[in-house]
N, C-alpha and C. Protein backbone atom coordinates (compact mmCIF):
# COMPACT_ATOMS: atom_id res chain seq x y z
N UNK A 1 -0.90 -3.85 4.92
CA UNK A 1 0.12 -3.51 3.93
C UNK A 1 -0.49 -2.54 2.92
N UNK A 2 0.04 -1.75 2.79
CA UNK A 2 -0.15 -0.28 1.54
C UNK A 2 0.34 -0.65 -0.05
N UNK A 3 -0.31 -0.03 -0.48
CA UNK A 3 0.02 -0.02 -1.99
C UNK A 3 0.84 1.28 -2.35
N UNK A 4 1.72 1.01 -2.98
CA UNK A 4 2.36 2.78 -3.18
C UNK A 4 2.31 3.10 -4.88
N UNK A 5 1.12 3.75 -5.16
CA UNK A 5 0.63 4.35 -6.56
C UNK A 5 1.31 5.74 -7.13
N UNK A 6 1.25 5.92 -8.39
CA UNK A 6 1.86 7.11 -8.77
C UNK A 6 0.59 7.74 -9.33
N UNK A 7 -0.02 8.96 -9.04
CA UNK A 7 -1.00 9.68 -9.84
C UNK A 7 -0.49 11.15 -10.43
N UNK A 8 -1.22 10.91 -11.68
CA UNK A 8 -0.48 11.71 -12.73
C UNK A 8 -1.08 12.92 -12.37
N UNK A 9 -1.09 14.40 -12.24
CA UNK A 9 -1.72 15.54 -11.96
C UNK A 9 -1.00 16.51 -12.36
N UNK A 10 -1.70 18.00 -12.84
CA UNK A 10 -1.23 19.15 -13.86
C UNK A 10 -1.61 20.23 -12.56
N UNK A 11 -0.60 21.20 -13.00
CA UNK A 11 -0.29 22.37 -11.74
C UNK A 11 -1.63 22.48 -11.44
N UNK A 12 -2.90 22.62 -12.03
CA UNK A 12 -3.82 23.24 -11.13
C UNK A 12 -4.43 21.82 -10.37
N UNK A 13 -4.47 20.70 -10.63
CA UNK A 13 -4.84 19.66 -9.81
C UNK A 13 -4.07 19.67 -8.54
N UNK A 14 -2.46 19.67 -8.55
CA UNK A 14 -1.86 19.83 -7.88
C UNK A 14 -1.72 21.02 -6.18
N UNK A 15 -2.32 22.02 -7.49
CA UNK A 15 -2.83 22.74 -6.42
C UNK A 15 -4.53 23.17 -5.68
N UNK A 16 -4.80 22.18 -6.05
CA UNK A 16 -6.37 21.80 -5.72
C UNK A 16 -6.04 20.73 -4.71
N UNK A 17 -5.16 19.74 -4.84
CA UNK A 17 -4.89 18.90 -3.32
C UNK A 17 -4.57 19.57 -2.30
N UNK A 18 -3.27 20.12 -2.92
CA UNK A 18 -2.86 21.13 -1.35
C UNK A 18 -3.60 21.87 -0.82
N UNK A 19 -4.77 22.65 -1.83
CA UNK A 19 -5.71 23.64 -0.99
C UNK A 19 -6.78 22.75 -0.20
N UNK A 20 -6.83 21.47 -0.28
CA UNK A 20 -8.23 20.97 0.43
C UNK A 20 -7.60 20.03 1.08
N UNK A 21 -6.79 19.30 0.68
CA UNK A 21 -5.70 18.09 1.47
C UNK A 21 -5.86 17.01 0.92
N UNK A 22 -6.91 16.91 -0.05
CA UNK A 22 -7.23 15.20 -0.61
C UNK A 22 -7.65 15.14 -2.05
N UNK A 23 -7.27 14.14 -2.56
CA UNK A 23 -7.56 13.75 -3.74
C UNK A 23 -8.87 12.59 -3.75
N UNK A 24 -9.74 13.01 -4.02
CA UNK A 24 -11.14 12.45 -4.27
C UNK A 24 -11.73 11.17 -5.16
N UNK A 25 -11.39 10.03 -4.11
CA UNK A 25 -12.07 8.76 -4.87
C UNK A 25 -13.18 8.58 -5.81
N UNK A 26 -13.29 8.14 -6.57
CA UNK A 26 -12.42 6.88 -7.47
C UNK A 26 -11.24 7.57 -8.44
N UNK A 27 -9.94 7.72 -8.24
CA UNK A 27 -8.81 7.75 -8.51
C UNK A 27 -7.81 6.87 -9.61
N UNK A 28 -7.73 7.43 -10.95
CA UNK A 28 -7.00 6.72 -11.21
C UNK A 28 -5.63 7.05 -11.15
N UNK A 29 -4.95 5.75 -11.04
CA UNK A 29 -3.07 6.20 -10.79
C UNK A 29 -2.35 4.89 -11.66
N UNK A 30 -1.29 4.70 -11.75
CA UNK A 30 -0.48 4.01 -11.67
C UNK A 30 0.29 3.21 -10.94
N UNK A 31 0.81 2.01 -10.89
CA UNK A 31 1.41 1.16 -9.75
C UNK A 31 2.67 -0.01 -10.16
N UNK A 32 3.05 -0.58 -9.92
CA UNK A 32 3.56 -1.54 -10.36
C UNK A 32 2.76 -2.88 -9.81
N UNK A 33 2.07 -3.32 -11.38
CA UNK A 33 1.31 -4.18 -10.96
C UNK A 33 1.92 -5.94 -11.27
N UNK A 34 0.98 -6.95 -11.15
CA UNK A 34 1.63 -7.82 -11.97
C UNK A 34 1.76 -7.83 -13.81
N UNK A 35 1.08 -7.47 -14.34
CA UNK A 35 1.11 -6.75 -15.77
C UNK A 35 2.39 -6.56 -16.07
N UNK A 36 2.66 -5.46 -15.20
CA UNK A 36 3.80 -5.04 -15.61
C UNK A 36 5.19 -5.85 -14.88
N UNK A 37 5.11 -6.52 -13.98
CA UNK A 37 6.61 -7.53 -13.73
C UNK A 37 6.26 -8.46 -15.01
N UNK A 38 5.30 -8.82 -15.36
CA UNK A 38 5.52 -9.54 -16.42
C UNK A 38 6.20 -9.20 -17.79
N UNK A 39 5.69 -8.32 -17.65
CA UNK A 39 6.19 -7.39 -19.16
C UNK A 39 7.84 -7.15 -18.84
N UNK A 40 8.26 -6.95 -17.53
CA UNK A 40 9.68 -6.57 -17.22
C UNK A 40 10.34 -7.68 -17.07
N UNK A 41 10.18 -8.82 -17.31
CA UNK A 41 10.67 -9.86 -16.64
C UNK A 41 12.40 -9.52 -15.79
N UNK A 42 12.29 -9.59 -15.04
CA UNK A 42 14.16 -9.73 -14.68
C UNK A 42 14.48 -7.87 -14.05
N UNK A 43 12.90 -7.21 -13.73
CA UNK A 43 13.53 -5.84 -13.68
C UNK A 43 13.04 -5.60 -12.01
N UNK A 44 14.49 -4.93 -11.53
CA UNK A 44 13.89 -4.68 -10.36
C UNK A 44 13.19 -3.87 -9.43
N UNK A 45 12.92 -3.45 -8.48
CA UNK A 45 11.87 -2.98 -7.96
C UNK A 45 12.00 -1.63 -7.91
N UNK A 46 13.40 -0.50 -8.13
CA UNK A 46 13.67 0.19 -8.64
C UNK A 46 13.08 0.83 -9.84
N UNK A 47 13.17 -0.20 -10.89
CA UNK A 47 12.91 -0.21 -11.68
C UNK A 47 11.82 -0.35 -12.52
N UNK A 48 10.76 -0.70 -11.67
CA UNK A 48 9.39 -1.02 -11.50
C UNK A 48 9.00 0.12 -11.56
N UNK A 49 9.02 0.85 -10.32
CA UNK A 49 8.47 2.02 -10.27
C UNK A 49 8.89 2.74 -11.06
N UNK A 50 10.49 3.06 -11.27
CA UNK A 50 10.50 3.96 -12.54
C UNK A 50 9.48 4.03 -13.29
N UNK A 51 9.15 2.25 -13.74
CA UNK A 51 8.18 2.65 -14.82
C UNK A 51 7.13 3.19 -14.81
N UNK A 52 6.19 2.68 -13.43
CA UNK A 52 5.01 3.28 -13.25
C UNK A 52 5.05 4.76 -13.27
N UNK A 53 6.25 5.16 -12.57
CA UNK A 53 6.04 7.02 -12.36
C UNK A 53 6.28 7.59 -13.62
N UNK A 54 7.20 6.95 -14.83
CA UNK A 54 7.12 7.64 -15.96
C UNK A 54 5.47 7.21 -17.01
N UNK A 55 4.64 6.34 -16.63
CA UNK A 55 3.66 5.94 -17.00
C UNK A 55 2.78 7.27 -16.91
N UNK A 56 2.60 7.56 -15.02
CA UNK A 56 1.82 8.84 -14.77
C UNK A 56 2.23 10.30 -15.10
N UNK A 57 3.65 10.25 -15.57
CA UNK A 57 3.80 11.32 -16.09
C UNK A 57 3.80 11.95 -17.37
N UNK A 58 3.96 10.49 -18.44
CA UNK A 58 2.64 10.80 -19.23
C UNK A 58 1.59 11.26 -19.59
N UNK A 59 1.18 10.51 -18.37
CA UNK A 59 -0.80 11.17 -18.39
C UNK A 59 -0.90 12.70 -17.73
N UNK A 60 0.22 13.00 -17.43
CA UNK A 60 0.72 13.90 -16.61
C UNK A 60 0.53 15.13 -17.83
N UNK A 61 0.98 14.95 -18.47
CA UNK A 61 1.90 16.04 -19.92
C UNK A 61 0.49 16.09 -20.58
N UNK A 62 -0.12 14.68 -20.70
CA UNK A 62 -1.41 14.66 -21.44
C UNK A 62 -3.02 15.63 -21.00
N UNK A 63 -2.66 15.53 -19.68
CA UNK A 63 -4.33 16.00 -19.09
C UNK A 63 -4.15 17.50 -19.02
N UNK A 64 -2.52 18.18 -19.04
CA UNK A 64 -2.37 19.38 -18.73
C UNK A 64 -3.76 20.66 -19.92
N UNK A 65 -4.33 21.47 -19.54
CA UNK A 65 -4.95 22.79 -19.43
C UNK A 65 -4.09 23.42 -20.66
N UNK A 66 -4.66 24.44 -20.90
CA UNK A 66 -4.19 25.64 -21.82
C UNK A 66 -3.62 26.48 -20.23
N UNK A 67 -4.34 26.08 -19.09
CA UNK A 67 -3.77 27.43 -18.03
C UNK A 67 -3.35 26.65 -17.08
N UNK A 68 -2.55 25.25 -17.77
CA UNK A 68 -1.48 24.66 -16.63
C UNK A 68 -0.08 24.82 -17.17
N UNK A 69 0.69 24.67 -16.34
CA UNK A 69 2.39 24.78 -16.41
C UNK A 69 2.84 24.02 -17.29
N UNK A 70 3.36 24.04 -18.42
CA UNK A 70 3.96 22.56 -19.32
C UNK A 70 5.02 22.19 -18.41
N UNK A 71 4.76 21.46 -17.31
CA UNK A 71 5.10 20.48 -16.58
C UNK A 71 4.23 19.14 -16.52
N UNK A 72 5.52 18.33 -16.23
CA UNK A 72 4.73 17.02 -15.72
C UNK A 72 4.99 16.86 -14.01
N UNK A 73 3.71 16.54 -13.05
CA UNK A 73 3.85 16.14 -11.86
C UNK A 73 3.36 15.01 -11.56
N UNK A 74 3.90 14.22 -10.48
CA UNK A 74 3.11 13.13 -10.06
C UNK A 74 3.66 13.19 -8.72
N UNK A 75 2.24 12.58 -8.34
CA UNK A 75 2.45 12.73 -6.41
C UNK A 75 2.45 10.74 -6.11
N UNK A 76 3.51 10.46 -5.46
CA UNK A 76 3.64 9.19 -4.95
C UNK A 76 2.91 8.86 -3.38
N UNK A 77 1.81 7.89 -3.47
CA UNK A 77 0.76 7.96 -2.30
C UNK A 77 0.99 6.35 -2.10
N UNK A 78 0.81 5.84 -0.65
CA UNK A 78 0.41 4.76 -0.46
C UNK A 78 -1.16 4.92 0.30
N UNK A 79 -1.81 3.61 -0.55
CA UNK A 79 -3.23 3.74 -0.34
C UNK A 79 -3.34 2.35 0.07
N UNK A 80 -4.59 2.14 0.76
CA UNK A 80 -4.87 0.59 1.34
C UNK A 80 -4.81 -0.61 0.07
N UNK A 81 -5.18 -0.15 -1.09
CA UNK A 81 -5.73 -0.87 -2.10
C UNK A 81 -5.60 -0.14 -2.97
N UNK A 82 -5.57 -1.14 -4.34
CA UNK A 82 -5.33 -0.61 -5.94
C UNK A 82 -5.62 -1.44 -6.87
N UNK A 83 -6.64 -1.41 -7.56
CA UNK A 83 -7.10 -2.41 -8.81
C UNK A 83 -6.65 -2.10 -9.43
N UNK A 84 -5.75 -3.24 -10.46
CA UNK A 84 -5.52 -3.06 -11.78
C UNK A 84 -6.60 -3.02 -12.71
N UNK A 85 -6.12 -2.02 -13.73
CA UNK A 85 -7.34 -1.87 -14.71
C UNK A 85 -7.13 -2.66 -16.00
N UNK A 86 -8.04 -3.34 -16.19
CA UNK A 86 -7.70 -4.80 -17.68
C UNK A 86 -7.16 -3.92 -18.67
N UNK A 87 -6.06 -4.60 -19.27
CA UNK A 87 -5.90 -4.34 -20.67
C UNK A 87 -4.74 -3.49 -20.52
N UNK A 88 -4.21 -2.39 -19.27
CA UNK A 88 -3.57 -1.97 -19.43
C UNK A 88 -2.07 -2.43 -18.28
N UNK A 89 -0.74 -1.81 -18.61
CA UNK A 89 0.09 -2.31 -18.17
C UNK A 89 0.59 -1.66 -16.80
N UNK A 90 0.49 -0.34 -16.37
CA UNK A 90 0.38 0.15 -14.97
C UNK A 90 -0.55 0.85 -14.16
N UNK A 91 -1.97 0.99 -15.05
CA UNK A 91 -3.05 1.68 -14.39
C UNK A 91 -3.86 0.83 -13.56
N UNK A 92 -4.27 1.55 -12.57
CA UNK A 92 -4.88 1.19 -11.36
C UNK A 92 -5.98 1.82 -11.01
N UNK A 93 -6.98 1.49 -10.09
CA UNK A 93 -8.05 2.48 -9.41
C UNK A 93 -7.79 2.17 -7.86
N UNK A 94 -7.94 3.31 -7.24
CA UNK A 94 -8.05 3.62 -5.51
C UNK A 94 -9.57 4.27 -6.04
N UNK A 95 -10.06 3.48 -4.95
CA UNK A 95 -11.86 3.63 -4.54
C UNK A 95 -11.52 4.38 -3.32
N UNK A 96 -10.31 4.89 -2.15
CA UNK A 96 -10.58 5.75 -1.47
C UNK A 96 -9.98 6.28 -1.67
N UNK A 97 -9.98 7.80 -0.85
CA UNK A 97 -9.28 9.40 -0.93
C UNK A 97 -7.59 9.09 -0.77
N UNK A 98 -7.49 9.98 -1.15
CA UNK A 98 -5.71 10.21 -1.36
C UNK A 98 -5.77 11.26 -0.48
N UNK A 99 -5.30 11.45 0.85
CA UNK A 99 -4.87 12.53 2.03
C UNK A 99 -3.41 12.60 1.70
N UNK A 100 -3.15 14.13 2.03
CA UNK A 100 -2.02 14.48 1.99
C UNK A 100 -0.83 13.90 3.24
N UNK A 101 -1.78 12.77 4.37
CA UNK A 101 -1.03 12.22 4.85
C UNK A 101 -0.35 10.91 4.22
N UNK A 102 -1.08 10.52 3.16
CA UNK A 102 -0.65 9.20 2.42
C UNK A 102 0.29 9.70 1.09
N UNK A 103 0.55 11.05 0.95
CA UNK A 103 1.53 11.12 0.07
C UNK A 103 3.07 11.25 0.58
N UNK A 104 3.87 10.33 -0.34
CA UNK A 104 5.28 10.29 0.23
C UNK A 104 5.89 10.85 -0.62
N UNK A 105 5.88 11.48 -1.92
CA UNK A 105 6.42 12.73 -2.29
C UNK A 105 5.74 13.26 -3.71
N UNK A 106 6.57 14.11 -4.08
CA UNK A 106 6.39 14.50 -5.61
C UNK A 106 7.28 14.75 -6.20
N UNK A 107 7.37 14.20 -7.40
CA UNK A 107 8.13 14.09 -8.87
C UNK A 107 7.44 14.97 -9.71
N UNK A 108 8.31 16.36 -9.85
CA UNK A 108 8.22 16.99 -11.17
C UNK A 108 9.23 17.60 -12.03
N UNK A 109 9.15 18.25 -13.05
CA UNK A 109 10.07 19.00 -13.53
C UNK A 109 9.88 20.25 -13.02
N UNK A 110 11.50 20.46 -13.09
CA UNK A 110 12.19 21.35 -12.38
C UNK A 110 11.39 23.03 -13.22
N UNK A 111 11.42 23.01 -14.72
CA UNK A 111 10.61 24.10 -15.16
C UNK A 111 10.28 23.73 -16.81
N UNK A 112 9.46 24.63 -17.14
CA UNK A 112 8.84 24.36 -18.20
C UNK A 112 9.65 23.87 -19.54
N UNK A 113 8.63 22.58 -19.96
CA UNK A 113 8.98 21.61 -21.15
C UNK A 113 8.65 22.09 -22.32
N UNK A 114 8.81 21.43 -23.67
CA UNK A 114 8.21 21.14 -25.05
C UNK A 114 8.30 19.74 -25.05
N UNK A 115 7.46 19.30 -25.64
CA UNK A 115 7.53 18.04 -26.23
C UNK A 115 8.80 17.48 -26.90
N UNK A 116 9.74 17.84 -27.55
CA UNK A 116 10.74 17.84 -27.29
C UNK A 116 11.81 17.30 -26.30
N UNK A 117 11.66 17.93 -25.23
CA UNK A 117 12.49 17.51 -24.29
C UNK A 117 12.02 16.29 -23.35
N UNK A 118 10.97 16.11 -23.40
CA UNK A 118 10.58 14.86 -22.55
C UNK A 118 10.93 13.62 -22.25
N UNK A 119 11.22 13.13 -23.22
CA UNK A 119 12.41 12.16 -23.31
C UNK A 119 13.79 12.17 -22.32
N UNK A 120 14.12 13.55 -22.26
CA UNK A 120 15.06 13.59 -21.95
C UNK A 120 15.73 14.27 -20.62
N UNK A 121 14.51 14.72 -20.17
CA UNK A 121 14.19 15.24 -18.94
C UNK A 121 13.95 14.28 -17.53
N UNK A 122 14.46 14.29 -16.66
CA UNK A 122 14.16 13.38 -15.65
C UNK A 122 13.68 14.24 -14.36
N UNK A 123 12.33 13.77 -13.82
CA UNK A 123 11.51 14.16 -12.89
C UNK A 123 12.58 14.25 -11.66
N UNK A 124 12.54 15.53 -11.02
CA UNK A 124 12.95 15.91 -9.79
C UNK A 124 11.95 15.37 -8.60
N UNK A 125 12.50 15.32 -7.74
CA UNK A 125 12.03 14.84 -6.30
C UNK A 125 12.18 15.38 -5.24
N UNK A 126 10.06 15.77 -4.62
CA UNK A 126 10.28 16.49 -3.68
C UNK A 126 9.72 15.91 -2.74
N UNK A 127 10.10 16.61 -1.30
CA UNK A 127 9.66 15.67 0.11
C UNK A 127 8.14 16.38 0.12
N UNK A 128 7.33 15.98 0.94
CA UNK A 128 6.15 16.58 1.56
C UNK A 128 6.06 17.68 1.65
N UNK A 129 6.97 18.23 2.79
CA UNK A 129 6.85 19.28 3.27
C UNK A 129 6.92 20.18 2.28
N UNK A 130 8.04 19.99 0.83
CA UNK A 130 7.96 20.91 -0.21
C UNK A 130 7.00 21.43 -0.55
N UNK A 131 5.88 20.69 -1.34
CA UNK A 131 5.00 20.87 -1.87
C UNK A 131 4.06 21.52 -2.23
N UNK A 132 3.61 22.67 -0.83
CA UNK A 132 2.79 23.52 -1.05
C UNK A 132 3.92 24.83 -1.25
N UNK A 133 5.05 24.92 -0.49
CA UNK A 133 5.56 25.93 -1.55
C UNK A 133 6.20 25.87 -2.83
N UNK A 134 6.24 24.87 -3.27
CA UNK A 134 6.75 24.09 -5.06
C UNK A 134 5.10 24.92 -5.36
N UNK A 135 4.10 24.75 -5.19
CA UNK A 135 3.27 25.46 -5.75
C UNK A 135 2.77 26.79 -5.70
N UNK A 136 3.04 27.27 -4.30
CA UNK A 136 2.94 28.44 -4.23
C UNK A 136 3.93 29.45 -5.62
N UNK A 137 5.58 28.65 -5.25
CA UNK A 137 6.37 29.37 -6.01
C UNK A 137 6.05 29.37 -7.47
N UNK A 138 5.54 28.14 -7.75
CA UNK A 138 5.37 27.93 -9.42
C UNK A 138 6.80 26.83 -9.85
């Protein structure tokens, strides 16, 4: 059974997976862990993840570059395994690689944010196959 994590990543990370195919262990991401059903009591699995993927897209907005896209992305991967990390409510570690065969899509915005709008913006969704031209195009 797989774990399905959300990891937060800024256009040039993004396009550092696609150019090599993998994201390089020890990994941190997001998940829906027990932490967080606790914290949700009564929320469902839908809804779970919502949270986790708006968790990584956070960290998403946060890690971005002076020479990344003010976008937020996150790539949704199932990995064998995922430690929760103490103290917090959806972060996780994968100790192995993230292959572009274990990603099942990406969530980003459609085009460039302010802080401002974040709130109010909801992450688009792309299949696999998108992905390397979502980056090629910008």
């Amino acid at each position: 059974m797989s774990t399905r994590v959300y990891v937060a990543l800024t256009s040039s990370t993004l396009a550092d997976l696609v150019a090599s195919g993998r994201l390089v262990a020890p990994i941190g991401a997001h998940a829906v862990t027990p932490t967080l059903v606790g914290e949700l009591p009564g929320a469902d699995d839908e809804e779970l993840e919502y949270a986790a993927t708006y968790a990584a897209a956070d960290e998403s907005w946060d890690a971005r570059s002076g020479t990344d896209l003010p976008r937020r992305y996150v790539v949704a991967a199932d990995v064998p395994a995922a430690t929760p990390v103490a103290d917090d409510v959806t972060t996780v570690r994968v100790d192995s690689d993230i292959t572009m065969g274990a990603v099942a899509a990406l969530h980003c915005d459609l085009s460039d944010l302010d802080p401002d709008q974040l709130e109010d913006t909801e992450l688009a969704w792309f299949a696999t196959q998108e992905i390397a031209d979502l980056v090629r195009n910008g």
